[in-house]
C-alpha atoms as a PDB file:
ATOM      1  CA  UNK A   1      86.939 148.724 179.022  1.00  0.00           C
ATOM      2  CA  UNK A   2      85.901 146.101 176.188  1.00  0.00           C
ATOM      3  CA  UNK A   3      82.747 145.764 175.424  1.00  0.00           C
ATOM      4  CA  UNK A   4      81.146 142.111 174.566  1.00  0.00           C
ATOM      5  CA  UNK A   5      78.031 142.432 172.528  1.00  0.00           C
ATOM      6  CA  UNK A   6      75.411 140.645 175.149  1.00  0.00           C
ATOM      7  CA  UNK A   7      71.873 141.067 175.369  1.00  0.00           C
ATOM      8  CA  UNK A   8      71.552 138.986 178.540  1.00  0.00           C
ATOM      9  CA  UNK A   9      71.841 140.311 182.244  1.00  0.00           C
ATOM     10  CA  UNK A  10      73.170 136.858 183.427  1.00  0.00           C
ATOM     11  CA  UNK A  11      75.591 137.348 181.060  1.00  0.00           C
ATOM     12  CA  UNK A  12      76.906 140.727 182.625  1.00  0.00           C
ATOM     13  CA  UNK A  13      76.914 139.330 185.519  1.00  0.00           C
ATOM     14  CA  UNK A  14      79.164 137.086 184.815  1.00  0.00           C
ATOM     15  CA  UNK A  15      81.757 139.720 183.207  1.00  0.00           C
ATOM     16  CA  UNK A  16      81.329 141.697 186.333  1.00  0.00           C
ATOM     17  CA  UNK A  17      82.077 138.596 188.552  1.00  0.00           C
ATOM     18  CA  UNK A  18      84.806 137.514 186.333  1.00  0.00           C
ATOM     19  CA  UNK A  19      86.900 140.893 186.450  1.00  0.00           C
ATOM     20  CA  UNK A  20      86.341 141.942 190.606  1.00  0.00           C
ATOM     21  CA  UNK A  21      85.979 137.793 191.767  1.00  0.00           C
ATOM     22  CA  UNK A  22      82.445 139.050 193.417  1.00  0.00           C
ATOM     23  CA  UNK A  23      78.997 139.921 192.572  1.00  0.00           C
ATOM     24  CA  UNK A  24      77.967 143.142 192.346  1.00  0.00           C
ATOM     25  CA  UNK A  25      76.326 145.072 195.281  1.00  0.00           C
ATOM     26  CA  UNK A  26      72.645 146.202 195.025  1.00  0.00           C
ATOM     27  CA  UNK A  27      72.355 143.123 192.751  1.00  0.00           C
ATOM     28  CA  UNK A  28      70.360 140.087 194.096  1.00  0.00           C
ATOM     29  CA  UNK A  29      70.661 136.740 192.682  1.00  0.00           C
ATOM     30  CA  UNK A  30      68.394 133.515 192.984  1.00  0.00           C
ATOM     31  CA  UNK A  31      68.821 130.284 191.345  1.00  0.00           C
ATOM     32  CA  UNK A  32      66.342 127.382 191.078  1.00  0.00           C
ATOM     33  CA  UNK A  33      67.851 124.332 189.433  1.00  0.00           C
ATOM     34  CA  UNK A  34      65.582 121.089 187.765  1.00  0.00           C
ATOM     35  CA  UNK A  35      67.155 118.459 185.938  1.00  0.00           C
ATOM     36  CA  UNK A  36      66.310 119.235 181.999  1.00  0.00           C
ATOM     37  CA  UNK A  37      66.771 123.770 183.162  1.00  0.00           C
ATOM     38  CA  UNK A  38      68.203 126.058 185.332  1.00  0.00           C
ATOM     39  CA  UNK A  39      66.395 129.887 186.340  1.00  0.00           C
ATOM     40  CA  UNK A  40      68.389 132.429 187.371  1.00  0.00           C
ATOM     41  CA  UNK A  41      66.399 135.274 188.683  1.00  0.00           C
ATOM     42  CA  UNK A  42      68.636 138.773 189.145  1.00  0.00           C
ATOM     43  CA  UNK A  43      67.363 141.859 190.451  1.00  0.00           C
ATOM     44  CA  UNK A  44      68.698 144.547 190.182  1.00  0.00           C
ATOM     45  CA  UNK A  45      68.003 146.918 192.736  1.00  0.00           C
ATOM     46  CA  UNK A  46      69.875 150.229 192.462  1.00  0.00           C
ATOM     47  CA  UNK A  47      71.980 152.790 190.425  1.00  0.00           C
ATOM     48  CA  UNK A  48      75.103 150.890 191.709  1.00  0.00           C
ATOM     49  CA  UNK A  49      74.120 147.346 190.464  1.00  0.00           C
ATOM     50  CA  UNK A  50      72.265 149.085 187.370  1.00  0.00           C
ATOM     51  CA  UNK A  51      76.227 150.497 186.581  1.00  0.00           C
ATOM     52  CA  UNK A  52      78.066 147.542 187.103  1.00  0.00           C
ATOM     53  CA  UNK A  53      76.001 144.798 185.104  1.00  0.00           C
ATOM     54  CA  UNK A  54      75.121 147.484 182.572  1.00  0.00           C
ATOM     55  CA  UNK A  55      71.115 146.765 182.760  1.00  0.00           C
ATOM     56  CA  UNK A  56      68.454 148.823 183.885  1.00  0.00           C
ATOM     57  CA  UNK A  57      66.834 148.729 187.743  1.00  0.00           C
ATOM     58  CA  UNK A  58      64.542 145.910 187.704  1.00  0.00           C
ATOM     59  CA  UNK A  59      64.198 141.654 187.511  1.00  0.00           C
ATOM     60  CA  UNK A  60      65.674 139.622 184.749  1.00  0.00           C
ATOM     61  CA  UNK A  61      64.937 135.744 184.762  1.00  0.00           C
ATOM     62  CA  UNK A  62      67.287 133.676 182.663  1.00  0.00           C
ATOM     63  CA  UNK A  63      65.902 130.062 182.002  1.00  0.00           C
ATOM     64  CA  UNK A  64      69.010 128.107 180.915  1.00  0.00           C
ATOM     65  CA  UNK A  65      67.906 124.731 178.774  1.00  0.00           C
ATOM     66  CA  UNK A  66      71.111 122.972 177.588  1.00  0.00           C
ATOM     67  CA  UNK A  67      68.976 120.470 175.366  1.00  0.00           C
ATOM     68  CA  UNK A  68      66.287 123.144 173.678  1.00  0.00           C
ATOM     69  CA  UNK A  69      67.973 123.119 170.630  1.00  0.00           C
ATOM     70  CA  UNK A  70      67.661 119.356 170.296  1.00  0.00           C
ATOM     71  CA  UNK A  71      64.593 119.018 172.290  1.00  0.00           C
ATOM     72  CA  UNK A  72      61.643 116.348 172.377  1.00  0.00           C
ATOM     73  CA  UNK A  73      57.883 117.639 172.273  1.00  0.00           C
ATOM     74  CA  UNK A  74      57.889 116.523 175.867  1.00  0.00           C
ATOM     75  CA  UNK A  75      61.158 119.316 176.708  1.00  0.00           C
ATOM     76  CA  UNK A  76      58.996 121.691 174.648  1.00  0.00           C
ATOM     77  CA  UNK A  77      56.024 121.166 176.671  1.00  0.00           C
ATOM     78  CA  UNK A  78      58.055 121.522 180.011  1.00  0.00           C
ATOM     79  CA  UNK A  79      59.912 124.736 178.895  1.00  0.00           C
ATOM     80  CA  UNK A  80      56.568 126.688 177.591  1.00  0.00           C
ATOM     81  CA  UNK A  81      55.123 125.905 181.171  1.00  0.00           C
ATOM     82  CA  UNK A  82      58.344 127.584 182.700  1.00  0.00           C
ATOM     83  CA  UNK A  83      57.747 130.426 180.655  1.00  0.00           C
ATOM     84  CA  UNK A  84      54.161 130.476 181.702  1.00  0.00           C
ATOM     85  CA  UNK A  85      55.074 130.580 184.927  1.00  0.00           C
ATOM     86  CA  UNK A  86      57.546 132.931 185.345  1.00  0.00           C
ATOM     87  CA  UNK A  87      55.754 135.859 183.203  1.00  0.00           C
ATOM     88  CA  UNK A  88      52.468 135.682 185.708  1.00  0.00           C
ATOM     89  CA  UNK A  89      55.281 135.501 188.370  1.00  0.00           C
ATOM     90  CA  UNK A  90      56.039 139.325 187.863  1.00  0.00           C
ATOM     91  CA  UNK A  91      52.740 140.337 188.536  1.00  0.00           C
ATOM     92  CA  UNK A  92      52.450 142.854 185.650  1.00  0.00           C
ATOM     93  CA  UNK A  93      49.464 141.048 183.895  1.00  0.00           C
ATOM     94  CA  UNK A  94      46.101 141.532 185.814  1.00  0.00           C
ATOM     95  CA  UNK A  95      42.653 139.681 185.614  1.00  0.00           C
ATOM     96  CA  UNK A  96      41.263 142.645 183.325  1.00  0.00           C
ATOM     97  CA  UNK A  97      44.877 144.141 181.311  1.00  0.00           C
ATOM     98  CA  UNK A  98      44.519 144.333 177.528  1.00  0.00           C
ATOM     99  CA  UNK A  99      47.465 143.221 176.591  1.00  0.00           C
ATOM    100  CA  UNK A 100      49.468 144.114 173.008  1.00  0.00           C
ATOM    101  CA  UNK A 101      52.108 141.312 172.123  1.00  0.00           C
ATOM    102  CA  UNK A 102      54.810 143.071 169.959  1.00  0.00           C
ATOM    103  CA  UNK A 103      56.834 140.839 167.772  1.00  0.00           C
ATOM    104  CA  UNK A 104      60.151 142.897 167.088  1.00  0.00           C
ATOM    105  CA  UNK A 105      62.655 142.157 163.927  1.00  0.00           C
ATOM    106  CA  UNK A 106      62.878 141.300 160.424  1.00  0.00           C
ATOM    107  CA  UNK A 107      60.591 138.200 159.016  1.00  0.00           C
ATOM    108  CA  UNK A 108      63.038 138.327 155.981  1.00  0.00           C
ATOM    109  CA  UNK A 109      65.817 137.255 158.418  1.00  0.00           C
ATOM    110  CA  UNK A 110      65.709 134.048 159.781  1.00  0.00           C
ATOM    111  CA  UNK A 111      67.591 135.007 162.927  1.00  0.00           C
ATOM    112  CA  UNK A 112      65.980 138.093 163.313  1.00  0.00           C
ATOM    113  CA  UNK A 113      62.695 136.392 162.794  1.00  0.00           C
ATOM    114  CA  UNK A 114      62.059 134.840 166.512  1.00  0.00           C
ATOM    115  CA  UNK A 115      59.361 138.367 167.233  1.00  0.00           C
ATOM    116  CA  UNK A 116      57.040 137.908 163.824  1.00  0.00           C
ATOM    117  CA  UNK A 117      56.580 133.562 164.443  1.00  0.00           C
ATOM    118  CA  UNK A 118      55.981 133.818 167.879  1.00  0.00           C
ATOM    119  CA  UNK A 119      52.759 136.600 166.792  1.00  0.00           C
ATOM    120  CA  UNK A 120      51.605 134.347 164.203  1.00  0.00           C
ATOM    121  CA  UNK A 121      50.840 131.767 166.858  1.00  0.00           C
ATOM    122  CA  UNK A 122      49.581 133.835 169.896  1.00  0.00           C
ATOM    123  CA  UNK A 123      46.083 133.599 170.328  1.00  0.00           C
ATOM    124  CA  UNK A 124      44.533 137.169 169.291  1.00  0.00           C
ATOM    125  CA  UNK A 125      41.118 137.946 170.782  1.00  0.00           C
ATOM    126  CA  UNK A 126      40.667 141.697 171.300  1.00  0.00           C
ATOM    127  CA  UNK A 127      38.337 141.711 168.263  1.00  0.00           C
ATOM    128  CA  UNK A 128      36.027 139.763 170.418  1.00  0.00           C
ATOM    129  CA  UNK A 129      35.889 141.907 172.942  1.00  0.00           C
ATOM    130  CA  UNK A 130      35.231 145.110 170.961  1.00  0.00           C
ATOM    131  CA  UNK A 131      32.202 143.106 168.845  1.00  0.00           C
ATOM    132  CA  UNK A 132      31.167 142.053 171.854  1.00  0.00           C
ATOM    133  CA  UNK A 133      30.778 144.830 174.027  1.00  0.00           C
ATOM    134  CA  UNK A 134      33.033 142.956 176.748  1.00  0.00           C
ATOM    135  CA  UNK A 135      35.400 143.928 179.787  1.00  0.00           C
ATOM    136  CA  UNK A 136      36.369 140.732 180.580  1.00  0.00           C
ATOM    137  CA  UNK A 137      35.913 137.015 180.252  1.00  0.00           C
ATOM    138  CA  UNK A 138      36.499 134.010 182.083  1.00  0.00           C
ATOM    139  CA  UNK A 139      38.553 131.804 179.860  1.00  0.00           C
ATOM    140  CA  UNK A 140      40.290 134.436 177.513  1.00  0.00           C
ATOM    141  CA  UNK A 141      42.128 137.614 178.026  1.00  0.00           C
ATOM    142  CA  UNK A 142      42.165 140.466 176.202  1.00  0.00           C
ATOM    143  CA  UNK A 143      45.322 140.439 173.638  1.00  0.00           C
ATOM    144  CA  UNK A 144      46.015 142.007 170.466  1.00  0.00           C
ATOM    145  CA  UNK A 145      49.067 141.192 168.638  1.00  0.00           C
ATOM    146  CA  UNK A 146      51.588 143.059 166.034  1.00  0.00           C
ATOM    147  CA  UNK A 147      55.116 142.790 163.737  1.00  0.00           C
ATOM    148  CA  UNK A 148      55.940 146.213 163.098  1.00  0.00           C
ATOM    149  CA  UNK A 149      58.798 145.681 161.182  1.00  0.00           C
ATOM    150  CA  UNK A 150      62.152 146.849 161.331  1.00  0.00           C
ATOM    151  CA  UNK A 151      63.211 150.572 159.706  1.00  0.00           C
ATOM    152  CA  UNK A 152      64.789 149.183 156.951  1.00  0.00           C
ATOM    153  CA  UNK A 153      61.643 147.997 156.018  1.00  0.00           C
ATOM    154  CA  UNK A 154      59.245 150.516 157.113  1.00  0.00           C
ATOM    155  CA  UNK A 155      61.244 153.803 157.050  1.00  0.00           C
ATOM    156  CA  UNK A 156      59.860 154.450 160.341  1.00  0.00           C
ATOM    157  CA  UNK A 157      61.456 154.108 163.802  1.00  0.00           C
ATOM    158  CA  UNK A 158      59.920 150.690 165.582  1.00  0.00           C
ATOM    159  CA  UNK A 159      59.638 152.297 168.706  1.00  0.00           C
ATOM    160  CA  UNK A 160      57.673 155.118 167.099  1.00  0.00           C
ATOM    161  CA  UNK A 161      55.031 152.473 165.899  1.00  0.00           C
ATOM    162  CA  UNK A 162      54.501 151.000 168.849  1.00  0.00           C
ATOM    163  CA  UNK A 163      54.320 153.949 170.482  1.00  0.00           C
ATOM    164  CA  UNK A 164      51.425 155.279 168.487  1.00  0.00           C
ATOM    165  CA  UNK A 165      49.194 151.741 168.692  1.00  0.00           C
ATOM    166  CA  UNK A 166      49.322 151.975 172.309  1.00  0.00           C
ATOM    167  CA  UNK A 167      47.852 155.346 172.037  1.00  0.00           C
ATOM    168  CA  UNK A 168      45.212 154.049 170.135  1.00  0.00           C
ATOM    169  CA  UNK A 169      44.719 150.734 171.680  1.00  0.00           C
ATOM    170  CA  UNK A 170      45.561 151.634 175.184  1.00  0.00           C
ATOM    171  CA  UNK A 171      47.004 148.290 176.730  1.00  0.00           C
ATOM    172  CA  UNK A 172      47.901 148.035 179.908  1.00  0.00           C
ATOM    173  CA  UNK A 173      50.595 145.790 179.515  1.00  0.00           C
ATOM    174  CA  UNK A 174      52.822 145.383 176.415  1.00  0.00           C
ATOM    175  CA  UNK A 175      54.934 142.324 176.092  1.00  0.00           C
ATOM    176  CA  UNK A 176      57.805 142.123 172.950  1.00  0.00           C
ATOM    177  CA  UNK A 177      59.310 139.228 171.964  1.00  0.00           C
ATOM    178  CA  UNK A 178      63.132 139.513 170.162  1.00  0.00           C
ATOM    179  CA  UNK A 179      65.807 137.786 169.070  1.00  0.00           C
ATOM    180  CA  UNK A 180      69.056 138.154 171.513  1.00  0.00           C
ATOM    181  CA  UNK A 181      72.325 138.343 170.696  1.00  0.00           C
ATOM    182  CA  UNK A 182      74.504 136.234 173.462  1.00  0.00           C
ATOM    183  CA  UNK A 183      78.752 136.030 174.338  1.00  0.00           C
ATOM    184  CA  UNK A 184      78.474 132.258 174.219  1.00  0.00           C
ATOM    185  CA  UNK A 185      77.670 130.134 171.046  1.00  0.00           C
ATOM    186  CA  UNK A 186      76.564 127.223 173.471  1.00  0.00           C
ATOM    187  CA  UNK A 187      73.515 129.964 174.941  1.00  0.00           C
ATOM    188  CA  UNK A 188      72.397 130.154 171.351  1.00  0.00           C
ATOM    189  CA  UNK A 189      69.095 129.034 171.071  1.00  0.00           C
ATOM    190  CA  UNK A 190      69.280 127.236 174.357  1.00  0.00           C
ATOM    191  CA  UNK A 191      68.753 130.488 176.516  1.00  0.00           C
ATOM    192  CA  UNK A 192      65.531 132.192 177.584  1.00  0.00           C
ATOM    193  CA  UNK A 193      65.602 135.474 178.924  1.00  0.00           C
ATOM    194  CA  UNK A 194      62.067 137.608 180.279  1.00  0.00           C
ATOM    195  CA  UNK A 195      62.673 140.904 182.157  1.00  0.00           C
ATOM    196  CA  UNK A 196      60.483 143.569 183.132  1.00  0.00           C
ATOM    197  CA  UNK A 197      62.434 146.527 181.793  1.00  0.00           C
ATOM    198  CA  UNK A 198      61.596 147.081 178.439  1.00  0.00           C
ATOM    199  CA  UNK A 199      64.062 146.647 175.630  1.00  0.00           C
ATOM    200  CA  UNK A 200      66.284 148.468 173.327  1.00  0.00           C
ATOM    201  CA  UNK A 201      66.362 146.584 169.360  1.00  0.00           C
ATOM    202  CA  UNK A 202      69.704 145.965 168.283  1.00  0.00           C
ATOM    203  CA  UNK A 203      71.259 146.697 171.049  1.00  0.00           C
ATOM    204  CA  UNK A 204      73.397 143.629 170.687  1.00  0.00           C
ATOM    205  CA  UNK A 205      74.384 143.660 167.695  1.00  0.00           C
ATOM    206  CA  UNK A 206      75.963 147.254 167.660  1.00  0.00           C
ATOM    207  CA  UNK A 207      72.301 147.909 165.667  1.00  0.00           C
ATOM    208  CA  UNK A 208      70.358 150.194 168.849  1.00  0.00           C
ATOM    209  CA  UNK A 209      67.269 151.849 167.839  1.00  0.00           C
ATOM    210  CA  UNK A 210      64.716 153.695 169.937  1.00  0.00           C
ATOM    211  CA  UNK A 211      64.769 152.183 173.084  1.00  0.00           C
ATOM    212  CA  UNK A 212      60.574 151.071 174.329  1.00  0.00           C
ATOM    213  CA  UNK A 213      60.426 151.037 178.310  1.00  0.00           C
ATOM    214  CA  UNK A 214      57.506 151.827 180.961  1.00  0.00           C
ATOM    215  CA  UNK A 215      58.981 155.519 181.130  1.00  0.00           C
ATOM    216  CA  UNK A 216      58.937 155.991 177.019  1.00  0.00           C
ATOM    217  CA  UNK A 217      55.697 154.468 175.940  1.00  0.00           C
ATOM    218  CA  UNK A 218      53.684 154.897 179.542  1.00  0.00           C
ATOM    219  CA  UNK A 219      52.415 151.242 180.231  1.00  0.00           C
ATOM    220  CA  UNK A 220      54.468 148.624 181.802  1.00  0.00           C
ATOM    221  CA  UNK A 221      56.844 145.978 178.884  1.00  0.00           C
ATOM    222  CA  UNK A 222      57.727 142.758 179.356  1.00  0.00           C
ATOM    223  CA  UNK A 223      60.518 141.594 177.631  1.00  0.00           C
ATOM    224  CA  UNK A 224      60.938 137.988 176.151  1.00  0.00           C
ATOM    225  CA  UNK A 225      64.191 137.110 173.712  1.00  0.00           C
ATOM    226  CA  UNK A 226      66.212 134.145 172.886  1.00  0.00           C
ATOM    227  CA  UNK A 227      69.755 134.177 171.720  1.00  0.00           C
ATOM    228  CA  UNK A 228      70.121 133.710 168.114  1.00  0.00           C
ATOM    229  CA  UNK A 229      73.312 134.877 167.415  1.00  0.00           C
ATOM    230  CA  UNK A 230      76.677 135.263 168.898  1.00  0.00           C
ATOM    231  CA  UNK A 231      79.492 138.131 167.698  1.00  0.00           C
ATOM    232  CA  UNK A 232      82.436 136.686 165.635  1.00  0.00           C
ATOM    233  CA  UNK A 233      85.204 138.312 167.667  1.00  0.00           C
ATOM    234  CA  UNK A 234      83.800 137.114 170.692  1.00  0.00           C
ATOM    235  CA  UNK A 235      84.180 133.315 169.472  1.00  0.00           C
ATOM    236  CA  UNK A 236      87.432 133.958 168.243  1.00  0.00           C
ATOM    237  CA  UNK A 237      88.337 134.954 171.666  1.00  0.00           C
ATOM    238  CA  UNK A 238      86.424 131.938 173.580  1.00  0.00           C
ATOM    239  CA  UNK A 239      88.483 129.832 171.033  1.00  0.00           C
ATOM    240  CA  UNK A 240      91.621 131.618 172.201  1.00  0.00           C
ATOM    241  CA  UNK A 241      90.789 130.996 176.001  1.00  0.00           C
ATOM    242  CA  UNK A 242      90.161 126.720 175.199  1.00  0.00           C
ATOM    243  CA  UNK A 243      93.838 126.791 173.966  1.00  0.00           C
ATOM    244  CA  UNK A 244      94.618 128.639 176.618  1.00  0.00           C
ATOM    245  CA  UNK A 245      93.527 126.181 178.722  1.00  0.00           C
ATOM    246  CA  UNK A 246      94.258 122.705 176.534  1.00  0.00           C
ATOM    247  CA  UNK A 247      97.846 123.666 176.837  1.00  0.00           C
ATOM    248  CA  UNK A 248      97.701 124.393 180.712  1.00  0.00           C
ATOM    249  CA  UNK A 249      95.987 120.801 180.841  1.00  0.00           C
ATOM    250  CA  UNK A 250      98.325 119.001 178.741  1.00  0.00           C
ATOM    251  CA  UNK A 251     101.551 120.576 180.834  1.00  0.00           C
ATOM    252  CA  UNK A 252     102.498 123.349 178.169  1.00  0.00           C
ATOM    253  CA  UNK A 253     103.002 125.375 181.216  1.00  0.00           C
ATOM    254  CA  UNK A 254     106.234 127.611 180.687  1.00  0.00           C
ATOM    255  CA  UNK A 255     106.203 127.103 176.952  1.00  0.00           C
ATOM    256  CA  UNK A 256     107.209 130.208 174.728  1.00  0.00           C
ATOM    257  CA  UNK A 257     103.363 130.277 173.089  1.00  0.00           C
ATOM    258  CA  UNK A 258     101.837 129.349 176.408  1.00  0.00           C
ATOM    259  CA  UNK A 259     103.325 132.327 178.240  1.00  0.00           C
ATOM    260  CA  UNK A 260     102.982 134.648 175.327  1.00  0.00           C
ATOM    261  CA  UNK A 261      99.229 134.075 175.606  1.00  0.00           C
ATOM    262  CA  UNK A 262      98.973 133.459 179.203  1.00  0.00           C
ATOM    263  CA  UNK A 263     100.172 137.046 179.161  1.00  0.00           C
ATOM    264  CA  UNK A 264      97.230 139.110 177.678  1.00  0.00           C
ATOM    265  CA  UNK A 265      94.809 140.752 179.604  1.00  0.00           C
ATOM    266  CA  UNK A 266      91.245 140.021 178.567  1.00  0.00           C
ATOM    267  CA  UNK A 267      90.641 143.293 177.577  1.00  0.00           C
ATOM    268  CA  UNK A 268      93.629 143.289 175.234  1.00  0.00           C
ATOM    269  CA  UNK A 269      92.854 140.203 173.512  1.00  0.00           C
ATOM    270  CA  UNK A 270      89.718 141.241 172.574  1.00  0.00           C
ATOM    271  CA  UNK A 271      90.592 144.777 171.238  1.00  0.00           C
ATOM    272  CA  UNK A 272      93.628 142.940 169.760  1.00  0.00           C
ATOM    273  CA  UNK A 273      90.747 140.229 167.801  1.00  0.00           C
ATOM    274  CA  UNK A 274      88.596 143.169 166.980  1.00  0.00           C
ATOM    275  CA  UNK A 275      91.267 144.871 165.266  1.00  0.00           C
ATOM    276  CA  UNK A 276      92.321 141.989 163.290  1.00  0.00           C
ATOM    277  CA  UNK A 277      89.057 140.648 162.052  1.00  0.00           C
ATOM    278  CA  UNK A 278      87.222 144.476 161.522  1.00  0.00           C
ATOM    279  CA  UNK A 279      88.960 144.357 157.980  1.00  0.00           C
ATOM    280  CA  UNK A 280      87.524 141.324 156.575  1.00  0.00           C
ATOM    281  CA  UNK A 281      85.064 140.880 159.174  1.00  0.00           C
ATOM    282  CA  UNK A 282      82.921 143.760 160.666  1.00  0.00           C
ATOM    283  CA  UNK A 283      80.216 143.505 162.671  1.00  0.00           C
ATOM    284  CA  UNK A 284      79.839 140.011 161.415  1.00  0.00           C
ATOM    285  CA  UNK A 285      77.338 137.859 163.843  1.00  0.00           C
ATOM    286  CA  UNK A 286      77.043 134.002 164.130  1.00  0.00           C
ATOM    287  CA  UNK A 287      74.244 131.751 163.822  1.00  0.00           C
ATOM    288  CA  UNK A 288      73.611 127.911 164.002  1.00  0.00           C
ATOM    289  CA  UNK A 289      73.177 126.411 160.527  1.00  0.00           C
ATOM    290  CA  UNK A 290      69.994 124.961 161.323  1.00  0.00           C
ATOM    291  CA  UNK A 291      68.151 128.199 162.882  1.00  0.00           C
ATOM    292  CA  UNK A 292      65.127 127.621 160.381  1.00  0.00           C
ATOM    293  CA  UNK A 293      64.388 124.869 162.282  1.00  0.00           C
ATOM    294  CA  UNK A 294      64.934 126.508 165.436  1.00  0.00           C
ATOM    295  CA  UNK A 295      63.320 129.529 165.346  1.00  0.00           C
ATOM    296  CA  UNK A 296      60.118 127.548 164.481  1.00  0.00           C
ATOM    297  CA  UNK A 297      60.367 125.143 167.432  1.00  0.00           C
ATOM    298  CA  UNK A 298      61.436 128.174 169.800  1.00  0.00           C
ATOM    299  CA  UNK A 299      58.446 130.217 168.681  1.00  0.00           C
ATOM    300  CA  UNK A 300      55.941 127.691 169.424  1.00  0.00           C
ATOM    301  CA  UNK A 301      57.587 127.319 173.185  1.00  0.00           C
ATOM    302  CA  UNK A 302      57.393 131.056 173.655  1.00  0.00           C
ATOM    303  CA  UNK A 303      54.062 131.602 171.660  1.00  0.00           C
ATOM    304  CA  UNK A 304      52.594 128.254 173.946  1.00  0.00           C
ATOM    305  CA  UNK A 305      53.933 130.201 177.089  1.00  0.00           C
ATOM    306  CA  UNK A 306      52.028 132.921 176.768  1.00  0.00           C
ATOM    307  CA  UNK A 307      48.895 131.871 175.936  1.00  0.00           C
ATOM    308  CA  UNK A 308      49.118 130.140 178.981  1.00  0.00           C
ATOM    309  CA  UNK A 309      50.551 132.800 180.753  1.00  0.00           C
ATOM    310  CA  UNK A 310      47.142 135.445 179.486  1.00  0.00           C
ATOM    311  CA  UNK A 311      44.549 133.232 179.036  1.00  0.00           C
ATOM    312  CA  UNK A 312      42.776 132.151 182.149  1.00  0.00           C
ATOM    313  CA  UNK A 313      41.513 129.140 180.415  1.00  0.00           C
ATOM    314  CA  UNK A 314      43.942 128.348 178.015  1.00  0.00           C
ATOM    315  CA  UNK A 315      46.412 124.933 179.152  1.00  0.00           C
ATOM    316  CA  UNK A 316      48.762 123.000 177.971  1.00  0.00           C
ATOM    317  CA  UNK A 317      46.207 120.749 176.083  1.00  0.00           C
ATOM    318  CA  UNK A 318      44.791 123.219 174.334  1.00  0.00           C
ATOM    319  CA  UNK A 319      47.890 124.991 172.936  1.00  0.00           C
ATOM    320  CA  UNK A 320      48.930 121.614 171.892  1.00  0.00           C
ATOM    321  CA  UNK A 321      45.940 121.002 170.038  1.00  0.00           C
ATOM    322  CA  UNK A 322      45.168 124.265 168.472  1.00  0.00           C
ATOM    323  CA  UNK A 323      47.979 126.288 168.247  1.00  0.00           C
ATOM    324  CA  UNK A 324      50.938 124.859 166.558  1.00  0.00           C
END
């Protein structure tokens, strides 16, 4: 079986659906649509559903925003809320966690870069609490916040970092934000994905490192990443599939080409792309041309998000006014 490089769960699901024409048992699926997003919410609840989608047991919420990457402050404002709300929704952050806030990836890459903004703008306040003797307070929670750098960098495994702060710090919650890579240029920097499973860096980009989950590191992670790039091949064969369809549309039906392609099994186009473009283009990724801009306007919405999400007194008003 081919295997698209995907970091999202929504996106497995489709693949799933698309090759056996039904979901997937021991995978439940809820959908909430508004007019500017969409949230898919999938659970999955067993080994058989954790086999088929290719994602750990547990929930994965997919906010789908088909105008973030050319959105207003208003959009902005809606989406960070959405975020808000659907990290307290899985119950993992209580009214006295410490919380760390990894930002995974490489700050000399802007694609790779979504993990290091989106710490520079959370609102750190565990020094507070340690010079001033406190458990808890009633407007702020208790959140420290770190970019550890990618190996190439450091020389040391990410996951091995991490895993030696919370040792020291002790957190009961951590939450790390990374850039995704997605199957579909149009989910680039348009899709949201938080899941409560931890997360493996690199993963979709053929690039896995230690993976950081609940069972590896001992407190509960939160996972928050964005699409920023989409694998070459995979466009090549989206591309392949529009012709596919143009010439169905335009009546090309029992033309030579037409059949030729009609043909091919999914799985054989894409091994058959893969082997044409690994000579001049291996493990090559995509990336809007604009992602400078993007990655700064979709680290605000996620840094925004949870501030709101931690801080009991923290709203909209005063992310917009002090943390930009």
């Amino acid at each position: 079986m081919y295997q698209i490089r995907t970091d999202l769960a929504v996106e497995n699901r489709e693949l799933y659906k698309q090759a056996s024409n039904e979901d997937s048992n021991g995978v439940d699926i809820e959908k909430e649509e508004k007019e500017s997003y969409i949230v898919t919410r999938i659970k999955v609840l067993n080994k058989e559903g954790s086999e088929n989608i290719h994602k750990p047991i547990g929930t994965y919420i997919t906010i789908d925003v088909p105008k973030l990457n050319k959105s207003d402050e208003d959009l902005k404002d809606e989406i960070s809320q959405v975020v808000a709300k659907e990290i307290k929704g899985l119950g993992k952050n209580k009214e006295n966690s410490k919380i760390l806030i990894v930002g995974l990836g490489n700050w000399n890459i802007t694609p790779d870069a979504l993990g290091p903004k989106v710490v520079e703008r959370v609102l750190v306040t565990r020094q507070f609490f340690i010079n001033y003797n406190k458990e808890i307070d009633e407007t702020v929670a208790n959140v420290a916040a770190l970019s550890p750098g990618v190996m190439g960098i450091t020389g040391i495994e990410t996951g091995e970092i991490i895993k030696g702060v919370v040792e020291k710090v002790k957190p009961d919650l951590v939450i790390a934000v990374d850039a995704l890579a997605s199957r579909k240029m149009d989910r680039v920097s348009t899709t949201i994905q938080i899941s409560d499973t931890g997360i493996n860096p690199g993963a979709g980009v053929g690039n896995n490192r230690m993976e950081f989950n609940e069972s590896t590191i001992g407190v509960p992670v939160i996972a928050i990443g964005i699409p920023t790039v989409v694998d070459a091949a995979t466009i090549v064969n989206d591309t392949l599939d529009l012709i596919i369809d143009s010439l169905k549309n335009e009546a090309n039906v029992g033309s030579e080409f037409y059949n030729l392609l009609s043909q091919i099994s999914s799985e054989e186009k894409y091994s058959l792309i893969q082997e044409v473009l690994n000579p001049y283009m291996k493990n090559v990724v995509v990336t809007p041309t604009d992602i400078d801009i993007l990655i700064d306007d979709l680290s605000i919405i996620v840094a925004n998000g949870l501030n709101m999400a931690l801080h009991p007194g923290i709203d909209l008003k005063d992310v917009n006014r002090y943390i930009r």
